[in-house]
PDB file of N, CA and C in Angstrom:
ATOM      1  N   UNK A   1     111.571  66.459 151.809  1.00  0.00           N
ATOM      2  CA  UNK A   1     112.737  66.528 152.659  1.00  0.00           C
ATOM      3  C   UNK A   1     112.432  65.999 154.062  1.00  0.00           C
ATOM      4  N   UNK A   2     111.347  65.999 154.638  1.00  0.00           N
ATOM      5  CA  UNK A   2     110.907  65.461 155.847  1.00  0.00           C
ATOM      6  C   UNK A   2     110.787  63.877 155.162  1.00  0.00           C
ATOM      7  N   UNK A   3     110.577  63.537 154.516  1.00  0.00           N
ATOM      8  CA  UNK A   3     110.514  61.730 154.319  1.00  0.00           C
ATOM      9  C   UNK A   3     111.709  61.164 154.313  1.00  0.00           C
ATOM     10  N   UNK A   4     112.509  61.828 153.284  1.00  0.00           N
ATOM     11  CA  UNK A   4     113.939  61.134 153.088  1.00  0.00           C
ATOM     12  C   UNK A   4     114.421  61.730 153.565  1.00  0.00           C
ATOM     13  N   UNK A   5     114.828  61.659 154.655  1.00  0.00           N
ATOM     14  CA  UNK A   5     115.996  62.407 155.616  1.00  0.00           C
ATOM     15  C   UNK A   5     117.268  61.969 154.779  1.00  0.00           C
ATOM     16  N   UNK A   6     118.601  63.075 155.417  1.00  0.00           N
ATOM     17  CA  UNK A   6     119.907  62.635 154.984  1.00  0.00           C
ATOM     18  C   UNK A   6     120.074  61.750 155.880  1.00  0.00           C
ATOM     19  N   UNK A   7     119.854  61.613 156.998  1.00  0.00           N
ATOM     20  CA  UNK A   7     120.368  60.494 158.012  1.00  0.00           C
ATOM     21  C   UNK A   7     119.762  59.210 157.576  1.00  0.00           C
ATOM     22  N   UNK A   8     118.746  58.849 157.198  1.00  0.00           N
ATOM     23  CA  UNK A   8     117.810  57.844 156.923  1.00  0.00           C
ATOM     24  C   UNK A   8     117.463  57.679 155.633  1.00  0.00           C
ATOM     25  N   UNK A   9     117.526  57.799 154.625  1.00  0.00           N
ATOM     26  CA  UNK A   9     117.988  57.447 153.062  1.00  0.00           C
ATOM     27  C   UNK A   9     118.298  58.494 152.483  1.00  0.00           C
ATOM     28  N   UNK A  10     119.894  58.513 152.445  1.00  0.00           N
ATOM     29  CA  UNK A  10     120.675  59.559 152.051  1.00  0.00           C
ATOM     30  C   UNK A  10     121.043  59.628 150.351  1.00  0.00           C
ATOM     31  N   UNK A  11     120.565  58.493 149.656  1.00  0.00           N
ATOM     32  CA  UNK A  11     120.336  58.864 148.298  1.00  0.00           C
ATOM     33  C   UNK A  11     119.124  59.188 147.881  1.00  0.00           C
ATOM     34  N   UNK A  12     118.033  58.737 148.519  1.00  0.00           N
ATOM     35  CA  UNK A  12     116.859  59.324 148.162  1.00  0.00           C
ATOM     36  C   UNK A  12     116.656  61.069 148.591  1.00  0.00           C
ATOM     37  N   UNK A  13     117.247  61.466 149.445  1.00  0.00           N
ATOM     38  CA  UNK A  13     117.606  62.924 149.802  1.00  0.00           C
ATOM     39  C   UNK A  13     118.140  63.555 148.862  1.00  0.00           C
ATOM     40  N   UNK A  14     119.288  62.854 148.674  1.00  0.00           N
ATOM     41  CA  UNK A  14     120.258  63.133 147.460  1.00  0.00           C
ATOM     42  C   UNK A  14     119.170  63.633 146.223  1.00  0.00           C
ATOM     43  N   UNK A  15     119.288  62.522 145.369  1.00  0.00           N
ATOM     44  CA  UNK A  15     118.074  63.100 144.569  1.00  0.00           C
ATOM     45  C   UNK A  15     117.164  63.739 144.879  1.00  0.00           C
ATOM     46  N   UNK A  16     116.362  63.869 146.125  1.00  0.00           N
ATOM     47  CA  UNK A  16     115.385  65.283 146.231  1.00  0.00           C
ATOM     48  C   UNK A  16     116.257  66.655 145.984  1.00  0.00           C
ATOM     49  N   UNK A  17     117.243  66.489 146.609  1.00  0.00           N
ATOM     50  CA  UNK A  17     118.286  67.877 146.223  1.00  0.00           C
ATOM     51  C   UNK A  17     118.371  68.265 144.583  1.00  0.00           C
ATOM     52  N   UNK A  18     118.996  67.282 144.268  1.00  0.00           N
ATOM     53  CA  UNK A  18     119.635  67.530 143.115  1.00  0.00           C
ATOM     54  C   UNK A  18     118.056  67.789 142.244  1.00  0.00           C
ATOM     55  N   UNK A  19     116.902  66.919 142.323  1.00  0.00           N
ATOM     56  CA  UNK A  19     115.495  67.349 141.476  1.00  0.00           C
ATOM     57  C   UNK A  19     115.804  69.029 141.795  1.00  0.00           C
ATOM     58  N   UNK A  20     115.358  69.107 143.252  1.00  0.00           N
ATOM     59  CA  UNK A  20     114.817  70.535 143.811  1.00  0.00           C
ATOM     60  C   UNK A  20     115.688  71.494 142.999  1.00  0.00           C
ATOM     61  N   UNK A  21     117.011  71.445 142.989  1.00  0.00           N
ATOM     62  CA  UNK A  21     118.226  72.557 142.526  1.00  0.00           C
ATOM     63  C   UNK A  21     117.873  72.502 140.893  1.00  0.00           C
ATOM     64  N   UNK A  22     117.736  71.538 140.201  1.00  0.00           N
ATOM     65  CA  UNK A  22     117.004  71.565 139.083  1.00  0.00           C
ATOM     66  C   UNK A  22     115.805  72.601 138.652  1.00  0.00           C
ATOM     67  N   UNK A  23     114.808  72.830 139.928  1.00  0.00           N
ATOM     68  CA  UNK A  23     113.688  73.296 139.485  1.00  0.00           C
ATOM     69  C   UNK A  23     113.895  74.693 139.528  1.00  0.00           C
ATOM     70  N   UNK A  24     114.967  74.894 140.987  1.00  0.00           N
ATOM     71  CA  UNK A  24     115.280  76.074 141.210  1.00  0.00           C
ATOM     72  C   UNK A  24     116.132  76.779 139.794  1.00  0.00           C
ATOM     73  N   UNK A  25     117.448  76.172 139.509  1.00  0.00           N
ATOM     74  CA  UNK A  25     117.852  76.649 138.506  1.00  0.00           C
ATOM     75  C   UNK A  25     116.642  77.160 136.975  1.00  0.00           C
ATOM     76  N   UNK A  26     115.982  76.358 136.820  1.00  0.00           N
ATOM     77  CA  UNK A  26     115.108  76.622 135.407  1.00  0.00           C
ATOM     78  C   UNK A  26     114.501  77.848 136.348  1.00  0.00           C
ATOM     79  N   UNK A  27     113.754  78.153 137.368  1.00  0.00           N
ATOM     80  CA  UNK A  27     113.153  79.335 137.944  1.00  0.00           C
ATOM     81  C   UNK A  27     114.034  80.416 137.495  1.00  0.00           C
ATOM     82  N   UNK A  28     115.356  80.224 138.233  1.00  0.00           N
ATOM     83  CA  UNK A  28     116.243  81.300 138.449  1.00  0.00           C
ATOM     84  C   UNK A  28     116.579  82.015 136.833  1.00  0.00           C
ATOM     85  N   UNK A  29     116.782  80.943 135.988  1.00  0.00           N
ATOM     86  CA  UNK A  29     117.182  81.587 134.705  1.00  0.00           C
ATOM     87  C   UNK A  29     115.743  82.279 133.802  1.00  0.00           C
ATOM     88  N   UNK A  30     114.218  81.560 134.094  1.00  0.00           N
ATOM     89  CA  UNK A  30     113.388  82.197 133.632  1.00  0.00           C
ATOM     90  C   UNK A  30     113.121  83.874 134.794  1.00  0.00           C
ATOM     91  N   UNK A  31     113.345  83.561 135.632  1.00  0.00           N
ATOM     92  CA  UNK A  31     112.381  84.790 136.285  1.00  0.00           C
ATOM     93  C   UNK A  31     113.613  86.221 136.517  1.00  0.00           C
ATOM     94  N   UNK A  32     114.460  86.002 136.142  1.00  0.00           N
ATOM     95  CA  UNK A  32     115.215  87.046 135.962  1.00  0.00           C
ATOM     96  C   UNK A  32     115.580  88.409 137.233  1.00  0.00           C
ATOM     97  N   UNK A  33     116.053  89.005 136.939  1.00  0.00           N
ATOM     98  CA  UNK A  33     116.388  90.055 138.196  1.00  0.00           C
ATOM     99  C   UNK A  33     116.889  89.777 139.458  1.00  0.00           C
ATOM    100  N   UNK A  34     116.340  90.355 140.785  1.00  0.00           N
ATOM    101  CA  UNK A  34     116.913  89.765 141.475  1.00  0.00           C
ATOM    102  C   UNK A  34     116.246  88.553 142.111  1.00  0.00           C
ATOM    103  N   UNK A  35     114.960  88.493 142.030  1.00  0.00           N
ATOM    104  CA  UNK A  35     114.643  87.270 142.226  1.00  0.00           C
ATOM    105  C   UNK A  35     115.297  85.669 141.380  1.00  0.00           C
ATOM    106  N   UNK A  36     115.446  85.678 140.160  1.00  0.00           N
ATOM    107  CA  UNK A  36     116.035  84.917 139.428  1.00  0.00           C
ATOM    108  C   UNK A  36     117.884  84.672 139.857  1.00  0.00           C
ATOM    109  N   UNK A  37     118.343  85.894 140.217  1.00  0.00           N
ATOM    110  CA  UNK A  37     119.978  85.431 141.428  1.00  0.00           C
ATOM    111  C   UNK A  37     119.541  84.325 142.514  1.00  0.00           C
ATOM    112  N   UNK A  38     118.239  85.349 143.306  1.00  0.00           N
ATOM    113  CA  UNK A  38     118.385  84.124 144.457  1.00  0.00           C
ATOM    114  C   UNK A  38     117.707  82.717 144.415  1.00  0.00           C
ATOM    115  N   UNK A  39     117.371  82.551 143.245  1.00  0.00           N
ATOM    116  CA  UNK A  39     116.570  80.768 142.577  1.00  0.00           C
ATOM    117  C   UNK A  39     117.610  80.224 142.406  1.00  0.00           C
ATOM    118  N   UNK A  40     118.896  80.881 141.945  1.00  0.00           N
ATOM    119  CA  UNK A  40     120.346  80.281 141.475  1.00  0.00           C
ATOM    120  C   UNK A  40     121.253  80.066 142.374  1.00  0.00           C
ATOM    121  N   UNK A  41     121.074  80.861 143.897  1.00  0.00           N
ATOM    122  CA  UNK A  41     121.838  80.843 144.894  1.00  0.00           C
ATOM    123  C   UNK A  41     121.294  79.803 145.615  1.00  0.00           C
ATOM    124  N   UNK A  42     120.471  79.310 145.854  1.00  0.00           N
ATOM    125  CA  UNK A  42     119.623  78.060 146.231  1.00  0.00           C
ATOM    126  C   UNK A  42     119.810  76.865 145.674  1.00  0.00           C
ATOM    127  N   UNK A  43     119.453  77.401 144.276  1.00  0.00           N
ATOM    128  CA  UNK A  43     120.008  75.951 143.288  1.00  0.00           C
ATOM    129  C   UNK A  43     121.708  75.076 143.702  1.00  0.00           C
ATOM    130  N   UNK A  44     122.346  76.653 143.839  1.00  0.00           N
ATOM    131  CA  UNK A  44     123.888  76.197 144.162  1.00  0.00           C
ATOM    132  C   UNK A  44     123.810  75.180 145.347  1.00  0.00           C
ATOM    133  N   UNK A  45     123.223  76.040 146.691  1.00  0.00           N
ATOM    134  CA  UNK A  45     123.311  75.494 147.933  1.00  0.00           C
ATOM    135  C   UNK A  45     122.742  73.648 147.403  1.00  0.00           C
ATOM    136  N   UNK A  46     121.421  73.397 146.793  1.00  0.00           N
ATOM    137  CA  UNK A  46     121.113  72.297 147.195  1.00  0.00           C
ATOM    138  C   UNK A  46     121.635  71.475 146.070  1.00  0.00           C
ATOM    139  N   UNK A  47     122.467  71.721 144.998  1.00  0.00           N
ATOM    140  CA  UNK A  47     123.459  71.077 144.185  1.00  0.00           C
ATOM    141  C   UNK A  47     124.802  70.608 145.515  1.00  0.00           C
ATOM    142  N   UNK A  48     125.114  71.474 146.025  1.00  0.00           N
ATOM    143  CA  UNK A  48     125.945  71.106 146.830  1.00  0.00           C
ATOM    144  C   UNK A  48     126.137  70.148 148.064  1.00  0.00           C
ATOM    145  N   UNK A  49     124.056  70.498 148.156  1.00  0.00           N
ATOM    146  CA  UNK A  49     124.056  68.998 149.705  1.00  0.00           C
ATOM    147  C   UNK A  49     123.890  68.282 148.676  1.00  0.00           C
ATOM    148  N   UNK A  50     123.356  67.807 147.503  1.00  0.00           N
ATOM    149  CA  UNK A  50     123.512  66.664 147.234  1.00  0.00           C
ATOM    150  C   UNK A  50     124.832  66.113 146.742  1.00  0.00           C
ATOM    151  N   UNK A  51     125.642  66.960 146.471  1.00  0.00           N
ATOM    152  CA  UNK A  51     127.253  66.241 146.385  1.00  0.00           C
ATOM    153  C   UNK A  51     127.504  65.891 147.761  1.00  0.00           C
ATOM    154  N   UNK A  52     127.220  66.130 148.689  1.00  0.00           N
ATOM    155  CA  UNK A  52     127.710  65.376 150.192  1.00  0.00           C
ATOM    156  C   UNK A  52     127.193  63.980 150.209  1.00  0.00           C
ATOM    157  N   UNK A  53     126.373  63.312 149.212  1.00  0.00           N
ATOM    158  CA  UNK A  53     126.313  61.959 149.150  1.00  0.00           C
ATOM    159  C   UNK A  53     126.891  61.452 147.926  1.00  0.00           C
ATOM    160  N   UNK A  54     126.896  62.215 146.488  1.00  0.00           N
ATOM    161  CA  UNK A  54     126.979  60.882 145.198  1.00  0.00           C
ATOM    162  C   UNK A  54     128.901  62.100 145.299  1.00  0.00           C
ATOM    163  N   UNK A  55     129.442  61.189 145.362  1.00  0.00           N
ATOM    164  CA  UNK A  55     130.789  60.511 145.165  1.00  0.00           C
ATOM    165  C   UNK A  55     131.156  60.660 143.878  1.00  0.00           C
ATOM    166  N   UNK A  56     132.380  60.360 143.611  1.00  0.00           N
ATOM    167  CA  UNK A  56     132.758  60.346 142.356  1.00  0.00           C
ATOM    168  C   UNK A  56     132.947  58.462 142.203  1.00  0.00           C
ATOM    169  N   UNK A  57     133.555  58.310 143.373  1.00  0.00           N
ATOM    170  CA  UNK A  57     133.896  56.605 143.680  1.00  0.00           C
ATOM    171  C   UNK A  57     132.599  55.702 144.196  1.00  0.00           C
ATOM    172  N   UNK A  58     131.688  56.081 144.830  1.00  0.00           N
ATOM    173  CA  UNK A  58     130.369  55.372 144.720  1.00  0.00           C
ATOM    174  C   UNK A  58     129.053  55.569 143.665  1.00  0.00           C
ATOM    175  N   UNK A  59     129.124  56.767 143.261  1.00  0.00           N
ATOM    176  CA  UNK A  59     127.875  57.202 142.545  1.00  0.00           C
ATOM    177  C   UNK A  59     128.325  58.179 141.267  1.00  0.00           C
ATOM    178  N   UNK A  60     128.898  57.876 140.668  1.00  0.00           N
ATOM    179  CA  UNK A  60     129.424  58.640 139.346  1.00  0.00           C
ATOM    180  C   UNK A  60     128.961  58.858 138.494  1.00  0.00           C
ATOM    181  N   UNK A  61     128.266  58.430 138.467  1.00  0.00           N
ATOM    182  CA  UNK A  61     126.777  59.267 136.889  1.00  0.00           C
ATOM    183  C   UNK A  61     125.979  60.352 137.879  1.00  0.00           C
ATOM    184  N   UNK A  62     125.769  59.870 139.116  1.00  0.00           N
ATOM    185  CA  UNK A  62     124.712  61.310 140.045  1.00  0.00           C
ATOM    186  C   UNK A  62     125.818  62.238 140.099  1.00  0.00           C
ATOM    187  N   UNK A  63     127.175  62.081 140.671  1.00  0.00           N
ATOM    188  CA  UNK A  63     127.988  63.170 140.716  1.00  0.00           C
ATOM    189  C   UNK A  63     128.329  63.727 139.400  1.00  0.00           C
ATOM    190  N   UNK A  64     128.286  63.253 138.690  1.00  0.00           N
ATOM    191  CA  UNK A  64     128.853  63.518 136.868  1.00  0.00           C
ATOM    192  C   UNK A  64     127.382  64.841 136.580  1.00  0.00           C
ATOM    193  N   UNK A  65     126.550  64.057 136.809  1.00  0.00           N
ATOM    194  CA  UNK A  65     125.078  64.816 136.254  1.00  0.00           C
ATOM    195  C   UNK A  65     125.508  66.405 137.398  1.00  0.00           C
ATOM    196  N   UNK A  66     125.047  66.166 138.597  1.00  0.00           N
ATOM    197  CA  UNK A  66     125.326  66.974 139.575  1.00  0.00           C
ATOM    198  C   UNK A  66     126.362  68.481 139.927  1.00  0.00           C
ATOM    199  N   UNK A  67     128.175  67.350 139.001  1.00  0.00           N
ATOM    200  CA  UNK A  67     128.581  68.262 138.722  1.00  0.00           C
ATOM    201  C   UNK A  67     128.388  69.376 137.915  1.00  0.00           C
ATOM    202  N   UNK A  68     127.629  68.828 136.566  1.00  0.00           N
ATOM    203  CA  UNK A  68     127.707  69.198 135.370  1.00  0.00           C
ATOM    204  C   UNK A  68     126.696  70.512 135.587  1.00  0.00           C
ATOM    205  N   UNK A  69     125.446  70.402 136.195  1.00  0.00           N
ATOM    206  CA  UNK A  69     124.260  71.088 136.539  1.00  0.00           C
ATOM    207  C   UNK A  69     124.989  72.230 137.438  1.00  0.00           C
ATOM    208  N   UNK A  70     125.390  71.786 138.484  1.00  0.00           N
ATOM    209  CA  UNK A  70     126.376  73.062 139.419  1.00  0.00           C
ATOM    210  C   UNK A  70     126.826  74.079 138.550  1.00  0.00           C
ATOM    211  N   UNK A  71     127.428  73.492 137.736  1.00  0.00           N
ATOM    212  CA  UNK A  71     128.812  74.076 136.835  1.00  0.00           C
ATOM    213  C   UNK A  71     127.853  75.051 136.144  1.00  0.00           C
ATOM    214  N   UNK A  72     126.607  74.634 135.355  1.00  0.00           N
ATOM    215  CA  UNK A  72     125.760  75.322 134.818  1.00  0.00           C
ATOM    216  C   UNK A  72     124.839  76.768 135.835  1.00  0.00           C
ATOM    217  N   UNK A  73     124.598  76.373 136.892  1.00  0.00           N
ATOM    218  CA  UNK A  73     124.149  76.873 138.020  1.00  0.00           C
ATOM    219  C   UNK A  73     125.127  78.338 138.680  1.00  0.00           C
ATOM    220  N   UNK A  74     126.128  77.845 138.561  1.00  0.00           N
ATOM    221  CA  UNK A  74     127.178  79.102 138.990  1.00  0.00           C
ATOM    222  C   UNK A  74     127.511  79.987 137.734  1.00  0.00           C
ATOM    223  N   UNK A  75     127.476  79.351 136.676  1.00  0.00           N
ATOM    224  CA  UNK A  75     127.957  79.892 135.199  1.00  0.00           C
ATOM    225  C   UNK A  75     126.830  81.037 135.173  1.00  0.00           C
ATOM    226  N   UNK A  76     125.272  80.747 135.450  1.00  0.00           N
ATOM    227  CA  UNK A  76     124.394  81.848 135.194  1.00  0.00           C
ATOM    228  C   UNK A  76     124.406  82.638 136.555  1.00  0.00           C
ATOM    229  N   UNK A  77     124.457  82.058 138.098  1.00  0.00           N
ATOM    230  CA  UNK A  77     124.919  83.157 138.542  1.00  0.00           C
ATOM    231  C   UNK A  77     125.483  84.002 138.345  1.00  0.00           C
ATOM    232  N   UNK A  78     126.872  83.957 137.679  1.00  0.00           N
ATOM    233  CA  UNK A  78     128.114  84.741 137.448  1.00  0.00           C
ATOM    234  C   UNK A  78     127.913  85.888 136.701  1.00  0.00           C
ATOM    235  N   UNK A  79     127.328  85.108 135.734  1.00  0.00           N
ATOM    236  CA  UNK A  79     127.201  86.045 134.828  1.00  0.00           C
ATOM    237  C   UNK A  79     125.686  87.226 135.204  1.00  0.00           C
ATOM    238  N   UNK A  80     124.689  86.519 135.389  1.00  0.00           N
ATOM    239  CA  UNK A  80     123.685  87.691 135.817  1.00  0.00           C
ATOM    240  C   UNK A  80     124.650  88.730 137.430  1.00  0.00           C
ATOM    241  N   UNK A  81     125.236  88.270 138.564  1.00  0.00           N
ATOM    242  CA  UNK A  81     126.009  88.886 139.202  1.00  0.00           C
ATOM    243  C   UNK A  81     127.144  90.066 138.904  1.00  0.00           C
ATOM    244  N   UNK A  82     127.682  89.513 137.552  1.00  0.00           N
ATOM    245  CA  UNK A  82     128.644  90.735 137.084  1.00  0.00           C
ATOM    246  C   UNK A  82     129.887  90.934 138.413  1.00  0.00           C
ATOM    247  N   UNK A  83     130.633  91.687 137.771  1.00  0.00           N
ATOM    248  CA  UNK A  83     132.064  92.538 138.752  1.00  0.00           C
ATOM    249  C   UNK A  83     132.588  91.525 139.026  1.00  0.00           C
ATOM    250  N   UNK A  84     133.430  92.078 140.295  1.00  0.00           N
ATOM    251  CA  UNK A  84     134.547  91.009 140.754  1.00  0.00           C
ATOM    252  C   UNK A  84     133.784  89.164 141.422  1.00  0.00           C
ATOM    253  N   UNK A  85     132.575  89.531 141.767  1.00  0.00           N
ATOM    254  CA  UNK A  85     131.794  88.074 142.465  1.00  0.00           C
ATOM    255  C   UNK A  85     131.315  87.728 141.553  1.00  0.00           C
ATOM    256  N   UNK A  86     130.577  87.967 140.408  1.00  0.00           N
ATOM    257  CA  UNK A  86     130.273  87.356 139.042  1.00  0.00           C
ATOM    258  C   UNK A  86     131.934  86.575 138.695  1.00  0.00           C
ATOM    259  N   UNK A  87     133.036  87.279 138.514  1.00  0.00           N
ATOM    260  CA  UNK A  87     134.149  86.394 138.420  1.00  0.00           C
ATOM    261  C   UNK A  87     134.401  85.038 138.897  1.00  0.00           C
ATOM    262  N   UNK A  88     134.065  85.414 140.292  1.00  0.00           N
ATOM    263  CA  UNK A  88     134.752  84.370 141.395  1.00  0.00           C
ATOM    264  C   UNK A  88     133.148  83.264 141.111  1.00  0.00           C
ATOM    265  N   UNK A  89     132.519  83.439 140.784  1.00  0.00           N
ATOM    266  CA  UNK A  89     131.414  82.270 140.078  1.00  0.00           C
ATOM    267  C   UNK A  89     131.803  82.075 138.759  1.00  0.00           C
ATOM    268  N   UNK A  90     132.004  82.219 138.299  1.00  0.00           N
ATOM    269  CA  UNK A  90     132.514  81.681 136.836  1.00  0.00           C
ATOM    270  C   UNK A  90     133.368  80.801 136.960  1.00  0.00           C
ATOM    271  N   UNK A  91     134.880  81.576 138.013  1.00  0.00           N
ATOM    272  CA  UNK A  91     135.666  80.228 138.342  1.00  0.00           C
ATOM    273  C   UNK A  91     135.468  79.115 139.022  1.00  0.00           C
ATOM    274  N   UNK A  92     134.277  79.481 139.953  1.00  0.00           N
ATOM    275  CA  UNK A  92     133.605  78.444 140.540  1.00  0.00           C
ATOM    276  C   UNK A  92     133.080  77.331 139.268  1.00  0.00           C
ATOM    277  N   UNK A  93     132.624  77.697 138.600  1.00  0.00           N
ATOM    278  CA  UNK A  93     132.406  76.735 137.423  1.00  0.00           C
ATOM    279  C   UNK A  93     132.667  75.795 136.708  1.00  0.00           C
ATOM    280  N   UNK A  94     134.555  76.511 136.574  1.00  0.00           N
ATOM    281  CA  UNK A  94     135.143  76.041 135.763  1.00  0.00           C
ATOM    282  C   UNK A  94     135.500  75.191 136.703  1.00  0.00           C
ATOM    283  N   UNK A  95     135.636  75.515 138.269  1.00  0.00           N
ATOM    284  CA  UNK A  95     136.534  74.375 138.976  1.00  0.00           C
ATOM    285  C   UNK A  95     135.328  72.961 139.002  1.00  0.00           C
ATOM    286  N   UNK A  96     134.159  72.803 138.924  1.00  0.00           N
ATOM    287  CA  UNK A  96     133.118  72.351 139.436  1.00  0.00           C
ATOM    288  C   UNK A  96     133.505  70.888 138.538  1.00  0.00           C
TER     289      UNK A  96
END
């Protein structure tokens, strides 16, 4: 993240995000409890800076992949979260 800045190659950032939220998610779903929520709450956050670069209209296979991973990312939040905020991640999901 110090090499590829967002200001200074903002797809190579991009993809460090979207790798990183990757690694985080597989953490979050192996390590379980509450440590395994907050691997998934991370995953979300850096799924999300990397949608601030891939587009649907410039970069549509990174946003397609990106979305798809999010969608997956909030789906196991939700569900390890439970109650009314486990909900509101699920729909996060579906909207993703």
């Amino acid at each position: 993240m110090e090499i590829y800045t967002r200001e200074q190659l903002p797809q190579k950032w991009a993809a460090s995000q979207y790798n990183l939220a990757n690694a985080l998610q597989e953490q979050g779903v192996r390590a379980g409890g509450l440590h395994g929520t907050e691997f998934l709450r991370q995953a979300v956050t850096a799924y999300r800076g990397a949608l601030t670069i891939y587009s649907r209209e410039q970069l549509p296979q990174d946003w397609a992949a990106t979305q798809y991973n999010l969608a997956n990312a909030l789906k196991n939040q939700g569900v390890r979260t439970g109650g009314s905020q486990g909900t509101e991640l699920l729909a996060q999901a579906v909207a993703a």
